[in-house]
C-alpha atoms as a PDB file:
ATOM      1  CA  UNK A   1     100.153  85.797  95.266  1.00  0.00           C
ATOM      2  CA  UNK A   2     102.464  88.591  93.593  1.00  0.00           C
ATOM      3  CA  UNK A   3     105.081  86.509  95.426  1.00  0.00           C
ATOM      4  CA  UNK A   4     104.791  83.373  92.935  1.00  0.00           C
ATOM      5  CA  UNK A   5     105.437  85.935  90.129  1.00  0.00           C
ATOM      6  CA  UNK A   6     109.261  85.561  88.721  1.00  0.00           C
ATOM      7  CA  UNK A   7     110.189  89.487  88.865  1.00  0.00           C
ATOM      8  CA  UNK A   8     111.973  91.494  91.793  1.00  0.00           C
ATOM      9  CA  UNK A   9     109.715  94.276  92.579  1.00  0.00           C
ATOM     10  CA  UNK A  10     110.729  94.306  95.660  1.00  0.00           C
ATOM     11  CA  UNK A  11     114.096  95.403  95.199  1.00  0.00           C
ATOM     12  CA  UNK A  12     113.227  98.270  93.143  1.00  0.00           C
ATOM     13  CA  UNK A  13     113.889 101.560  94.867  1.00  0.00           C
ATOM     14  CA  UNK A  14     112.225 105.389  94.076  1.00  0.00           C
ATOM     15  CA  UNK A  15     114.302 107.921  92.104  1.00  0.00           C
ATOM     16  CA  UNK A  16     115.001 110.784  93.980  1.00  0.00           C
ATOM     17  CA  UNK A  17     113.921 114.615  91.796  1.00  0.00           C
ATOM     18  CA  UNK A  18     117.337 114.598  90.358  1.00  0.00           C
ATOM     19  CA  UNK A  19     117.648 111.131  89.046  1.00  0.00           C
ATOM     20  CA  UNK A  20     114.294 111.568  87.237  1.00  0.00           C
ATOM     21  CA  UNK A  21     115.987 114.415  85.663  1.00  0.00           C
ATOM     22  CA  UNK A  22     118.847 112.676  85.152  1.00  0.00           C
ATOM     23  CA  UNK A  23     117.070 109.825  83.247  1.00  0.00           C
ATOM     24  CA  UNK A  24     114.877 112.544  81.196  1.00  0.00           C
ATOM     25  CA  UNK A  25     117.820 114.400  80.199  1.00  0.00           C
ATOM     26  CA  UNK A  26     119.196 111.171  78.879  1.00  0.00           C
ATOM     27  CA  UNK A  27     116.043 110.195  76.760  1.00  0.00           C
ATOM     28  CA  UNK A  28     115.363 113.353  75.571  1.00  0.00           C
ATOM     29  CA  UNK A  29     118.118 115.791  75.286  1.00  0.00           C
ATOM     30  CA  UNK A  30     118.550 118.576  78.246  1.00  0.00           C
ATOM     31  CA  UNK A  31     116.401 121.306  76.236  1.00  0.00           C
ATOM     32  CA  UNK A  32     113.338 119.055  76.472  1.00  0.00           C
ATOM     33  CA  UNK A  33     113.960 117.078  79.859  1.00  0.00           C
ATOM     34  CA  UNK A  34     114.881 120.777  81.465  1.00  0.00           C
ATOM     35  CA  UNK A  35     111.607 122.212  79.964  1.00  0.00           C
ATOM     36  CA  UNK A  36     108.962 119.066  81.234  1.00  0.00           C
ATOM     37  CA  UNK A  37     110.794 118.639  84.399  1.00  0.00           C
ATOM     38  CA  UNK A  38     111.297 122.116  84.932  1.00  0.00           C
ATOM     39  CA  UNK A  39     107.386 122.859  84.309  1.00  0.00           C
ATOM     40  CA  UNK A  40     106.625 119.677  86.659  1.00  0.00           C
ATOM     41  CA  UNK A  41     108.715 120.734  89.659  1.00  0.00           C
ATOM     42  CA  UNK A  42     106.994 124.456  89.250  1.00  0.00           C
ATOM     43  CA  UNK A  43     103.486 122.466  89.823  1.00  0.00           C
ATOM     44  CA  UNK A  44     104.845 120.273  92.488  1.00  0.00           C
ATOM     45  CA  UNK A  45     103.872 117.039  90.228  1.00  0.00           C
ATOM     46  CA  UNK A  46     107.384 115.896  89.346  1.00  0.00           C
ATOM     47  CA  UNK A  47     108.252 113.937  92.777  1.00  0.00           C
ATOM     48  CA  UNK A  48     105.124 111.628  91.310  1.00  0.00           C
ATOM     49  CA  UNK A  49     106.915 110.189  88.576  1.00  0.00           C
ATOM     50  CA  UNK A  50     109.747 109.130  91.091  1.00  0.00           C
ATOM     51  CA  UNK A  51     108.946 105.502  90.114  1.00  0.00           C
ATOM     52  CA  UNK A  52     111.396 103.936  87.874  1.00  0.00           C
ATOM     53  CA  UNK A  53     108.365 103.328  85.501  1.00  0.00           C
ATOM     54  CA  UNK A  54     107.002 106.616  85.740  1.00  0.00           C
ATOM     55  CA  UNK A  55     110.194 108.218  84.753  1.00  0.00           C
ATOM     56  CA  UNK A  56     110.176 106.564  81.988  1.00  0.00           C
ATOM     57  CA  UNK A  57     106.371 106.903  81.147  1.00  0.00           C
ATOM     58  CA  UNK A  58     107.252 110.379  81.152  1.00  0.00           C
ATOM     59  CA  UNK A  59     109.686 110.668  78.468  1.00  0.00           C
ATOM     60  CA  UNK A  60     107.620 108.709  76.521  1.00  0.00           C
ATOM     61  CA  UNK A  61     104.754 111.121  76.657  1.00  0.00           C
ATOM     62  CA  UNK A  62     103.940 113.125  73.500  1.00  0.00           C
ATOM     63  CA  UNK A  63     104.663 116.958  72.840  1.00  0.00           C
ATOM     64  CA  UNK A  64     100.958 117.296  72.666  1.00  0.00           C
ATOM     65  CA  UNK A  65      99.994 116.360  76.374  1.00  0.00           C
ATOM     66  CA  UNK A  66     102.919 118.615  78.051  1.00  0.00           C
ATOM     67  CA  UNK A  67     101.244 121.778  75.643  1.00  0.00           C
ATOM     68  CA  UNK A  68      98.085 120.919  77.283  1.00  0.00           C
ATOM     69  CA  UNK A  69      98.979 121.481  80.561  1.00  0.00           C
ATOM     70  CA  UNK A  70      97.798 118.673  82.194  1.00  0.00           C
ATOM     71  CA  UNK A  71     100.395 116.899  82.701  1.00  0.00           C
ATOM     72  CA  UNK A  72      99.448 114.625  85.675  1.00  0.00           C
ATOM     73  CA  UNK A  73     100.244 110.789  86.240  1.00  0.00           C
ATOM     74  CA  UNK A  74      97.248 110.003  85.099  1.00  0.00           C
ATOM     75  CA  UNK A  75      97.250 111.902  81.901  1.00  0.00           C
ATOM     76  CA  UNK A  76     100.734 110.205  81.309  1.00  0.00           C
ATOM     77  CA  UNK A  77      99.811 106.941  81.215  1.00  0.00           C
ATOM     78  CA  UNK A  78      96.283 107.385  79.672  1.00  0.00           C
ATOM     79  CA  UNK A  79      98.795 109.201  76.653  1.00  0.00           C
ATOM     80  CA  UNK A  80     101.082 106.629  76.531  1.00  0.00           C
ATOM     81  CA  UNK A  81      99.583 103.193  77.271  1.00  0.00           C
ATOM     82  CA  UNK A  82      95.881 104.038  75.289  1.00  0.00           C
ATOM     83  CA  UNK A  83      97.023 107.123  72.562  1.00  0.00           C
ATOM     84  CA  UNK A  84     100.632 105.721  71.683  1.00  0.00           C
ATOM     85  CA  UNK A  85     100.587 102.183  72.552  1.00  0.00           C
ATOM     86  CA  UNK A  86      97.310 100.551  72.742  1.00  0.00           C
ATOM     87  CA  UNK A  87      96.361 102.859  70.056  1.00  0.00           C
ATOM     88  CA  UNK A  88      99.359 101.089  67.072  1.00  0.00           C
ATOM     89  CA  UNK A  89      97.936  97.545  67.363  1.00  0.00           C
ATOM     90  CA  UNK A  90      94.234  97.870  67.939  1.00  0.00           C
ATOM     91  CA  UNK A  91      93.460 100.031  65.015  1.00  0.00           C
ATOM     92  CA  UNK A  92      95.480  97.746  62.492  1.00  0.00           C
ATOM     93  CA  UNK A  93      93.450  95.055  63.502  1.00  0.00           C
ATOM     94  CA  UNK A  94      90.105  95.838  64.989  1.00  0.00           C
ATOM     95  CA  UNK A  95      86.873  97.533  64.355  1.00  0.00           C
ATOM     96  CA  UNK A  96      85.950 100.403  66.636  1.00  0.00           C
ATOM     97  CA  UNK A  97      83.795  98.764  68.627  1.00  0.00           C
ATOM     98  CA  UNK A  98      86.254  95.637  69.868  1.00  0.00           C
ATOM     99  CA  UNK A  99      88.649  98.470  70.115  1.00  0.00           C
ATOM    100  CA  UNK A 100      86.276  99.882  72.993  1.00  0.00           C
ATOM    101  CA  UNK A 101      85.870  96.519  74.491  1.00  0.00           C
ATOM    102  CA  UNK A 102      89.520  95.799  74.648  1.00  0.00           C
ATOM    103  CA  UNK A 103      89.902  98.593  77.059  1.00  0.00           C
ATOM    104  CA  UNK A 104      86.885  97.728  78.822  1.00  0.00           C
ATOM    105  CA  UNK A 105      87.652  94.419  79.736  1.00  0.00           C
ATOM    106  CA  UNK A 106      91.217  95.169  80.382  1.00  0.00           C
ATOM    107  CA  UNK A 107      89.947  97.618  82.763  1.00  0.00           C
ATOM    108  CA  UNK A 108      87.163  95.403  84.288  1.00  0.00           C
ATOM    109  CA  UNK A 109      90.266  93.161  84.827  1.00  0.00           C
ATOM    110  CA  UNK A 110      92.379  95.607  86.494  1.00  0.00           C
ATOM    111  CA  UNK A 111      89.373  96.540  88.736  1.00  0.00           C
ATOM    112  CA  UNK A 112      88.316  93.246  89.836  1.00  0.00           C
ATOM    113  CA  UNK A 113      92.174  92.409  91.078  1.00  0.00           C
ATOM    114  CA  UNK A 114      92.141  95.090  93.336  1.00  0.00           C
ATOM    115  CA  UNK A 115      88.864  94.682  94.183  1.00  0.00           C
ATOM    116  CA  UNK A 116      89.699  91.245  95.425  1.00  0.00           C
ATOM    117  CA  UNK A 117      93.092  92.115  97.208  1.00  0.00           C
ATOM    118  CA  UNK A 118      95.377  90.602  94.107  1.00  0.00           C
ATOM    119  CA  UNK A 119      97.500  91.141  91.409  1.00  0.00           C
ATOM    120  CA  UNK A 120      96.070  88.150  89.782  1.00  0.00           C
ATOM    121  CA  UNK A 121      92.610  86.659  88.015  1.00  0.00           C
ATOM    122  CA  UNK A 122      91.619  83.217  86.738  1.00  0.00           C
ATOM    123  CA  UNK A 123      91.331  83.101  83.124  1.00  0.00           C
ATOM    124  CA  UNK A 124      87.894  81.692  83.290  1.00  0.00           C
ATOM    125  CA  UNK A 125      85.986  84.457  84.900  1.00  0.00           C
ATOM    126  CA  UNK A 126      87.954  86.926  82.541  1.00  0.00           C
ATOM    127  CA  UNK A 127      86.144  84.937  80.000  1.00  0.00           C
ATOM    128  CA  UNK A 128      82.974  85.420  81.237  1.00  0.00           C
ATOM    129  CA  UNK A 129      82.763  88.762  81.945  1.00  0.00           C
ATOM    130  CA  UNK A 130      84.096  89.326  78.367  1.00  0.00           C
ATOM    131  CA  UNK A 131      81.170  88.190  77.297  1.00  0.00           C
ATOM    132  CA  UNK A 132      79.075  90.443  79.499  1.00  0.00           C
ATOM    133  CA  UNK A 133      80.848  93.471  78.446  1.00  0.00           C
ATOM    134  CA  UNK A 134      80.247  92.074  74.815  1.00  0.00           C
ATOM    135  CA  UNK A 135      76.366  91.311  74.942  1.00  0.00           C
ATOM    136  CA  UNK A 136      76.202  95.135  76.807  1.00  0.00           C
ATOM    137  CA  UNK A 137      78.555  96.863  73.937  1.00  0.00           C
ATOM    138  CA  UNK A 138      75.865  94.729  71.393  1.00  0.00           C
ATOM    139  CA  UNK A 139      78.700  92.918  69.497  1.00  0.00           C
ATOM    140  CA  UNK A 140      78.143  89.155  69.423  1.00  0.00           C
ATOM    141  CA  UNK A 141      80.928  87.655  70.826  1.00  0.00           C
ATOM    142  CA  UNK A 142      81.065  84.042  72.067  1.00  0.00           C
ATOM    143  CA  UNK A 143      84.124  82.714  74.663  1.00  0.00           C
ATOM    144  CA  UNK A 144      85.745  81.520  72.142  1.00  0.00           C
ATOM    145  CA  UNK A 145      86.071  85.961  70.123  1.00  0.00           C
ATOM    146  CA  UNK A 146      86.855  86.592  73.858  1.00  0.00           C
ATOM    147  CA  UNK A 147      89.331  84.221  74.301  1.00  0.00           C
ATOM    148  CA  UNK A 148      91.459  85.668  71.147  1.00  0.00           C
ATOM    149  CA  UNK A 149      91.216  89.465  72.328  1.00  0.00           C
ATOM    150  CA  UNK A 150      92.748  87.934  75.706  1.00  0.00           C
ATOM    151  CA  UNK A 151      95.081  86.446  73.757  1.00  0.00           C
ATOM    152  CA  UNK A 152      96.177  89.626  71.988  1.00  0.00           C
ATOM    153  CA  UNK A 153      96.454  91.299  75.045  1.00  0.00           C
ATOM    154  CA  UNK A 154      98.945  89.346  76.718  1.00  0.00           C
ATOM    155  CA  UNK A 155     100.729  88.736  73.434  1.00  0.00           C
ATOM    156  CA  UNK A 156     100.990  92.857  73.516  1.00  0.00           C
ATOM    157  CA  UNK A 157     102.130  92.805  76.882  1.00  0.00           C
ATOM    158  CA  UNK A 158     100.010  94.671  79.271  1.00  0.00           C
ATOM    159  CA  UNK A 159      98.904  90.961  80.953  1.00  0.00           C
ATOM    160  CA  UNK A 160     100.719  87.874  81.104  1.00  0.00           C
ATOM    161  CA  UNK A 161      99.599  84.519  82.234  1.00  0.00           C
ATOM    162  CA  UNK A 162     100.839  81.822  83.737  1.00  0.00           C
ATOM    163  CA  UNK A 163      98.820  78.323  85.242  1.00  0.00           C
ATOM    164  CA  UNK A 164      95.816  79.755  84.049  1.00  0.00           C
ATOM    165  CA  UNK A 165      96.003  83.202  86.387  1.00  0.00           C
ATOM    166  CA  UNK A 166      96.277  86.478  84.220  1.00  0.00           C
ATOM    167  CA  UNK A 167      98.628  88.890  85.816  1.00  0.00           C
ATOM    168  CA  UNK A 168      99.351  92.512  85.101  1.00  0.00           C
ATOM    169  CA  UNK A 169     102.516  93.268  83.829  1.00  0.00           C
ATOM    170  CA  UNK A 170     103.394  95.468  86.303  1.00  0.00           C
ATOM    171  CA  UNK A 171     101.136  96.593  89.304  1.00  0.00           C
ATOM    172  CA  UNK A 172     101.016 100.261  88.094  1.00  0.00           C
ATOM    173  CA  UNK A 173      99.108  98.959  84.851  1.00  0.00           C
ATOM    174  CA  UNK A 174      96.783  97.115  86.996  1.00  0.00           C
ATOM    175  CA  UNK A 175      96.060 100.643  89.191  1.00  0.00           C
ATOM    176  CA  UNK A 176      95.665 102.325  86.223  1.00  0.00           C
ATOM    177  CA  UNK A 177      93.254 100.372  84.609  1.00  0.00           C
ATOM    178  CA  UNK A 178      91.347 100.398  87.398  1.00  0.00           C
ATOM    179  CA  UNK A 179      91.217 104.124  87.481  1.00  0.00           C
ATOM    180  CA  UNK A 180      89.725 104.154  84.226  1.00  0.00           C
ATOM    181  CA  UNK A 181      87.056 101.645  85.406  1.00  0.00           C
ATOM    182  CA  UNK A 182      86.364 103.589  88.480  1.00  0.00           C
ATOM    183  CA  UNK A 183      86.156 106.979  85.898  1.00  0.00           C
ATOM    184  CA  UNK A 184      83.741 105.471  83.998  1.00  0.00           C
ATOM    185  CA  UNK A 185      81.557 103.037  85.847  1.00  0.00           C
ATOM    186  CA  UNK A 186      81.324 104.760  89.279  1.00  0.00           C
ATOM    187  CA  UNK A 187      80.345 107.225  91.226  1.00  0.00           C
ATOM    188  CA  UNK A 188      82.286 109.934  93.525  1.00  0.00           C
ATOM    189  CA  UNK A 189      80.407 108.599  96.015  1.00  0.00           C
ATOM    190  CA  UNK A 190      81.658 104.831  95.314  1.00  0.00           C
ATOM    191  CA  UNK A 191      85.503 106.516  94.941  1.00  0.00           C
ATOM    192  CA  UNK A 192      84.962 108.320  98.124  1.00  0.00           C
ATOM    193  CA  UNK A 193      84.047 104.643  99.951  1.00  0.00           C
ATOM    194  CA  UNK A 194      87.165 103.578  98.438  1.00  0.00           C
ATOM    195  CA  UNK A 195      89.710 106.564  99.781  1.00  0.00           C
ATOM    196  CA  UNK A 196      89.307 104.635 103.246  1.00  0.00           C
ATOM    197  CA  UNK A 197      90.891 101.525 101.929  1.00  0.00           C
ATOM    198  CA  UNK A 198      94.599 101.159 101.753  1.00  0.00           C
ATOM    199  CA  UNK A 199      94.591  99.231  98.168  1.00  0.00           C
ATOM    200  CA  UNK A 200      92.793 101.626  96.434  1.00  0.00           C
ATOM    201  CA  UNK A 201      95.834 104.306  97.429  1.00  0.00           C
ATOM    202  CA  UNK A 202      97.579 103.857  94.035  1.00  0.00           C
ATOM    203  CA  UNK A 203      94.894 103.565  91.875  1.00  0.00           C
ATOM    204  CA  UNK A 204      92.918 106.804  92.932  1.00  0.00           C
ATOM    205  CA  UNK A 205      95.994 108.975  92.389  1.00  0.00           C
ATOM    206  CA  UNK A 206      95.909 107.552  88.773  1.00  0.00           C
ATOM    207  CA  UNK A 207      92.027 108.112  88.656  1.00  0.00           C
ATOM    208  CA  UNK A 208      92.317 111.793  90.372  1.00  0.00           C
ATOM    209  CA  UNK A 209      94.734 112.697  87.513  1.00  0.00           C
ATOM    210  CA  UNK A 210      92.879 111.558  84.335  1.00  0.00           C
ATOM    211  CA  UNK A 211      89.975 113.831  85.506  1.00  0.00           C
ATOM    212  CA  UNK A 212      90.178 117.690  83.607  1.00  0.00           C
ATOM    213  CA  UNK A 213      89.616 120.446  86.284  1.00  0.00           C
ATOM    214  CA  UNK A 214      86.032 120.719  85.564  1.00  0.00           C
ATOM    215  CA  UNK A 215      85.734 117.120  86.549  1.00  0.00           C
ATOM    216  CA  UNK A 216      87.803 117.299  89.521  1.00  0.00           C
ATOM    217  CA  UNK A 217      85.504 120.247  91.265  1.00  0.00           C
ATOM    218  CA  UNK A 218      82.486 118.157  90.304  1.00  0.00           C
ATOM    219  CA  UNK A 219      83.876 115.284  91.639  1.00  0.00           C
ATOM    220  CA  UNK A 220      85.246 117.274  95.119  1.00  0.00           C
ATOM    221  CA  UNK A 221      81.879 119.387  95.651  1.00  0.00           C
ATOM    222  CA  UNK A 222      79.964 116.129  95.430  1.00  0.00           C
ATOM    223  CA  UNK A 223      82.432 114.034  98.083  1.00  0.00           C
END
């Protein structure tokens, strides 16, 4: 279905190490760009941002996550899409709580697409299973409170809809969502099942990367 979808993915091509320097350096100023791409090559992480997107994602990232040292793909989307951008909209206009469910049903979204082999979902069982998530979280939310956070999302741009399908804005937010699905609502066990199937690639890199090394050994000594 991602074929229906107006944009020319297709025809975007990988940066090679020195263009995702090159961009950096033009974002940021060589002192920074030299000192995050510099510490990324040493680590053997940079070659992951070689995505157009990523590159970008990764000038975008805040001072705080590259002093933290874990400065993974993961970490650099969780930092920009939830902390910076997610994070200047929701808490101007909603409570904790829907803040939470936002993010939960954007995720439960994101996991159900590739889950069914699509970069799409029908607005009606979004709908529904925001009202699951609701009932769980103990806010009472009818399809009609549902409907307007759906709204809001694709008015903020990480969905978009069209004919009644809701589509990720690009297929990078949709694996990444996912990830944070997976991180909360599975097992290593269920990830492990997943590792065997090709469309689940993308997304596990993301989820790999969000976990903190204490996680990550957990995670490998139970697989």
């Amino acid at each position: 279905d991602i074929k229906s979808w107006p944009w020319p993915q297709a025809r975007i091509t990988p940066f090679t190490t020195n263009e995702i320097r090159t961009l950096v350096r033009k974002l940021l100023g060589n002192e920074k760009a030299s000192a995050i791409c510099d510490a990324l090559s040493k680590s053997g992480f940079l070659e992951a941002f070689c995505r157009p997107l990523f590159a970008r994602l990764l000038a975008l990232s805040s001072p705080e996550l590259f002093n933290s040292g874990q400065f993974t793909l993961g970490k650099v989307f969780q930092d920009v899409l939830e902390n910076r951008f997610l994070g200047s909209w929701e808490k101007i206009s909603h409570s904790k709580e829907v803040s939470i469910l936002i993010r939960e049903l954007t995720a439960a979204i994101a996991y159900e697409m590739i889950k069914g082999g699509s970069f799409s979902i029908r607005r009606r069982l979004v709908l529904e299973k925001g009202v699951v998530l609701a009932k769980e979280r103990g806010i009472n939310a009818d399809i009609r409170f549902i409907e307007q956070l759906v709204d809001q999302i694709v008015k903020h741009g990480i969905l978009e809809e069209r004919n009644e399908l809701l589509n990720c804005w690009h297929a990078s937010f949709r694996d990444y969502f996912a990830a944070i699905w997976l991180k909360h609502n599975k097992s290593p066990f269920d990830v492990f099942l997943r590792s065997w199937d090709s469309r689940w690639r993308d997304c596990l890199i993301l989820y790999f990367g969000l976990l903190d090394e204490a996680q990550f050994k957990i995670c490998i000594k139970r697989l």
